[in-house]
N, C-alpha and C. Protein backbone atom coordinates (compact mmCIF):
# COMPACT_ATOMS: atom_id res chain seq x y z
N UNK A 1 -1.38 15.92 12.74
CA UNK A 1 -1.12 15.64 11.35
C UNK A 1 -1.49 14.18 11.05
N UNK A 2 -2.37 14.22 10.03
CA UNK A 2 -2.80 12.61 9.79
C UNK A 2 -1.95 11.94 8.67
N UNK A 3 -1.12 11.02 8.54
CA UNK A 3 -0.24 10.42 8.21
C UNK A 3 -1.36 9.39 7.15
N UNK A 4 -0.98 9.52 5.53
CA UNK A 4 -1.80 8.88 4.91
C UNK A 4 -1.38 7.86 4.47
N UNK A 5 -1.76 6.17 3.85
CA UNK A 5 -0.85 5.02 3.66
C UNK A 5 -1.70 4.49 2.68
N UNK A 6 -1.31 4.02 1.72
CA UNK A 6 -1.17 3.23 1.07
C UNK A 6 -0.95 1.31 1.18
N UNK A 7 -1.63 0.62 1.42
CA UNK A 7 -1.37 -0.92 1.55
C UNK A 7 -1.38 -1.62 0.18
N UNK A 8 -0.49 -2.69 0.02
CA UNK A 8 0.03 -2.94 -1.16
C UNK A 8 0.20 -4.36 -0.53
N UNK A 9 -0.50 -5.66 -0.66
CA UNK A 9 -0.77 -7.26 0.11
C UNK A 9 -1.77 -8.10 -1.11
N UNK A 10 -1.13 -8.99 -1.55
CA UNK A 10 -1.74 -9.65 -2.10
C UNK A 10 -3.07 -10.64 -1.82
N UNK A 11 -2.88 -11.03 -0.56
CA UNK A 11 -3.52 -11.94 0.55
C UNK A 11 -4.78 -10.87 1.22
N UNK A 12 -5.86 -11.51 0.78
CA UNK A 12 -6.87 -10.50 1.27
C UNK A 12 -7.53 -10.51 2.87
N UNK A 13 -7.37 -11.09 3.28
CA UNK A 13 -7.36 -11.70 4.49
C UNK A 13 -5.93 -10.71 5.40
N UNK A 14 -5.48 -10.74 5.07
CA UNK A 14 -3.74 -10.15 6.09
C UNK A 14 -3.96 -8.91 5.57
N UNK A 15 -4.33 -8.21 3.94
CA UNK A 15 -4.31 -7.29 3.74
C UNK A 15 -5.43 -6.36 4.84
N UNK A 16 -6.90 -7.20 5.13
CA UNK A 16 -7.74 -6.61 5.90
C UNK A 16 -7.45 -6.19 6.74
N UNK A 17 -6.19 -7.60 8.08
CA UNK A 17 -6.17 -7.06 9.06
C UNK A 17 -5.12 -5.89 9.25
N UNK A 18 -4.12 -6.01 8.23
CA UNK A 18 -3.65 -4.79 8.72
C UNK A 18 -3.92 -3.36 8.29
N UNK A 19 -5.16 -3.63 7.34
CA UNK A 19 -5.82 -2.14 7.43
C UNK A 19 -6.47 -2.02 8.86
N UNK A 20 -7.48 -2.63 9.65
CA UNK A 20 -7.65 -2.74 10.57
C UNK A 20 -6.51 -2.32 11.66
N UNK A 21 -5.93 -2.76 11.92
CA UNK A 21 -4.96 -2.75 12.81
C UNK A 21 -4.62 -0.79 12.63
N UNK A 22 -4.14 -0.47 11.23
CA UNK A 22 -3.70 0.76 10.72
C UNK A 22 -4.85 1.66 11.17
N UNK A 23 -6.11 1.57 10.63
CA UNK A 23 -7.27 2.14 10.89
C UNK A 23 -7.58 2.10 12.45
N UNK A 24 -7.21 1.55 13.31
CA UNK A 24 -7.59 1.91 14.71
C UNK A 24 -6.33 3.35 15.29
N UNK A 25 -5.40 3.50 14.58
CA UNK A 25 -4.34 4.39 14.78
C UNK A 25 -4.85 5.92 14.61
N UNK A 26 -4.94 6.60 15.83
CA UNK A 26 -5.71 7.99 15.43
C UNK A 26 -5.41 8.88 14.29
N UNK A 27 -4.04 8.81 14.12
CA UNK A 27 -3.21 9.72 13.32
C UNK A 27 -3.04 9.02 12.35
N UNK A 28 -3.62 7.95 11.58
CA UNK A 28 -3.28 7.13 10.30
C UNK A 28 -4.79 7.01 9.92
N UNK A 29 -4.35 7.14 8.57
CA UNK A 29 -5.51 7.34 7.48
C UNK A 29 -4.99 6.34 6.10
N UNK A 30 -5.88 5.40 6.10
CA UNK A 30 -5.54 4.34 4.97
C UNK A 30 -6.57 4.90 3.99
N UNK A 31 -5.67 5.43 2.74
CA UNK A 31 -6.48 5.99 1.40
C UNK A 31 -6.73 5.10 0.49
N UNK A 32 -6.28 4.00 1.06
CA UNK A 32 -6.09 2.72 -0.68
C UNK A 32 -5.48 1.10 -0.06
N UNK A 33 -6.05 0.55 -1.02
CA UNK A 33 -5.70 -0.95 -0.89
C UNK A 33 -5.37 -1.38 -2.12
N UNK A 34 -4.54 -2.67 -2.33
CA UNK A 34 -4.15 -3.19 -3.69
C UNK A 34 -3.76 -4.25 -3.39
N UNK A 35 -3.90 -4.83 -4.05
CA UNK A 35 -3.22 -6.64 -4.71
C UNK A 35 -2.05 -6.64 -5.56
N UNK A 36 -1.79 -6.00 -6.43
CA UNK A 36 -0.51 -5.87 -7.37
C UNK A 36 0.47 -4.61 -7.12
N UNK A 37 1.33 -5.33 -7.50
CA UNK A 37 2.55 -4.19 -7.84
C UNK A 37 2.05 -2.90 -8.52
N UNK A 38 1.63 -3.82 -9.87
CA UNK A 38 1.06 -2.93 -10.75
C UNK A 38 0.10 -1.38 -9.99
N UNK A 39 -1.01 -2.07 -9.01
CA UNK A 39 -1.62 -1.34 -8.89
C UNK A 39 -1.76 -0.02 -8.27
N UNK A 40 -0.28 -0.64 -6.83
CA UNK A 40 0.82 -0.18 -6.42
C UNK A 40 0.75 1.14 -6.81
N UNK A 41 1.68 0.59 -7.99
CA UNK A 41 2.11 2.27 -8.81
C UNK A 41 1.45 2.80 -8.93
N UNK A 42 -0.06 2.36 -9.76
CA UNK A 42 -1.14 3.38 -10.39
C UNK A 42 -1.48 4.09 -9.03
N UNK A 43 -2.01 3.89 -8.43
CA UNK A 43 -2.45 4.01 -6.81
C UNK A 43 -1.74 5.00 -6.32
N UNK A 44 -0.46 5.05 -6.02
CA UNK A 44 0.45 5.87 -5.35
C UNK A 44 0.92 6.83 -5.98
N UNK A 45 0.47 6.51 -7.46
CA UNK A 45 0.93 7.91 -8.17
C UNK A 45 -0.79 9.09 -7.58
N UNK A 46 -1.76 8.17 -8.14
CA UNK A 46 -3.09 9.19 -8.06
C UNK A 46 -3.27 9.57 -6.63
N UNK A 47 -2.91 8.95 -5.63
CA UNK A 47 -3.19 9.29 -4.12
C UNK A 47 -2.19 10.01 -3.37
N UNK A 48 -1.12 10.00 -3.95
CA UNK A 48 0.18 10.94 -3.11
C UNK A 48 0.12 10.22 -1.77
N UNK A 49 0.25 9.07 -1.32
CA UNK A 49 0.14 8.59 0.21
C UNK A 49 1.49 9.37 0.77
N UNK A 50 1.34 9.52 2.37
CA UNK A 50 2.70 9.36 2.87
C UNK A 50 3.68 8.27 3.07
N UNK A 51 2.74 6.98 2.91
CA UNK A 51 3.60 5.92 3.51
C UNK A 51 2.99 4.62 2.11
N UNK A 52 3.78 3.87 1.80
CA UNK A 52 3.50 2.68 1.47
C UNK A 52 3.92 1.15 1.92
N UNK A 53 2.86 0.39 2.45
CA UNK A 53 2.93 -0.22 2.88
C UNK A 53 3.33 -1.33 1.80
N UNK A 54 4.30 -2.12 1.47
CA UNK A 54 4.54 -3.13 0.25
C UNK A 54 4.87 -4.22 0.70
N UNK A 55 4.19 -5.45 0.44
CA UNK A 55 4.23 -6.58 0.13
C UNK A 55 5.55 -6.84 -0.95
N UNK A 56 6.53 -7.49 -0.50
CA UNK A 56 7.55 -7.47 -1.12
C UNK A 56 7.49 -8.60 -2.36
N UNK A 57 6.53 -9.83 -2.04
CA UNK A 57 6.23 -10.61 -2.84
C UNK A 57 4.91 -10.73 -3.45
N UNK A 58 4.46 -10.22 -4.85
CA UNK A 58 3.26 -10.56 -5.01
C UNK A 58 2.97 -11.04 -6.60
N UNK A 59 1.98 -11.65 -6.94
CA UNK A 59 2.01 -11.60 -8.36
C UNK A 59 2.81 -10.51 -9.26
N UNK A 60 2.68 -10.62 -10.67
CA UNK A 60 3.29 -9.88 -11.48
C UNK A 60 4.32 -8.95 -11.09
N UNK A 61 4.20 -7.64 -10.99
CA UNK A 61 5.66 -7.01 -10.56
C UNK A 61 5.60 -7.11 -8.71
N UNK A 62 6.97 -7.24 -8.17
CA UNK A 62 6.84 -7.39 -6.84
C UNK A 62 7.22 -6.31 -6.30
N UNK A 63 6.97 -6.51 -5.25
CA UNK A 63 6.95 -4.99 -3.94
C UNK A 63 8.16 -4.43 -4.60
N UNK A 64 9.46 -5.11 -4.48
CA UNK A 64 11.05 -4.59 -5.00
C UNK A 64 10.62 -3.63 -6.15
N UNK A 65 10.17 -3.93 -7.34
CA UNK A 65 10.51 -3.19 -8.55
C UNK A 65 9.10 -2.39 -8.71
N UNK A 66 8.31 -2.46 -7.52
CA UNK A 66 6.85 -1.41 -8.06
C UNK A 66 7.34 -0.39 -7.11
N UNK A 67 7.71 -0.38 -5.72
CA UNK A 67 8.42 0.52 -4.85
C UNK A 67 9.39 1.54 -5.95
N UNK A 68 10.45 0.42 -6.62
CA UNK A 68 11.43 1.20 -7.38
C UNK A 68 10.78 2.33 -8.40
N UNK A 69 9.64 1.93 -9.05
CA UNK A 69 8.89 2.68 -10.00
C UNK A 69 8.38 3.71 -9.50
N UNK A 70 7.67 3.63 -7.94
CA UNK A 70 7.06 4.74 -7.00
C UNK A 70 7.99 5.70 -7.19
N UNK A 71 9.24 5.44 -6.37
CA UNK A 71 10.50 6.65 -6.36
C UNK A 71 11.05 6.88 -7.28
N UNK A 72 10.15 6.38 -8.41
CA UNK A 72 11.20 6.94 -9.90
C UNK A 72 11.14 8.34 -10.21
């Protein structure tokens, strides 16, 4: 079963490596990348990931209240 994720890192550089890092994992499949909260949401609504990876601090809305919006 391939386990799908979502990354949510403002920092493009850290965001790379840990797609990298994720992407060497047989059973993990990174469907999406983002910079914002905002995008976050849009993202995780259209992709259904299994997992989201959130940056708890980022511009405009932060990991805390775009997470909260995910599980709304």
């Amino acid at each position: 079963m391939t386990i799908r994720i979502l990354v949510a890192e403002d920092h493009p550089l850290f965001r790379k490596g840990v797609i990298s890092l994720l992407s060497s994992v047989p059973d993990f499949e990174v469907v999406g990348e983002v910079a914002t909260g905002e995008e976050a949401v849009e993202r995780a609504a259209e992709l259904q990931p299994d997992v989201v990876l959130m940056d708890l601090k980022m511009p405009g809305m932060g990991g805390i209240e775009a997470t909260r919006e995910v599980f709304s």
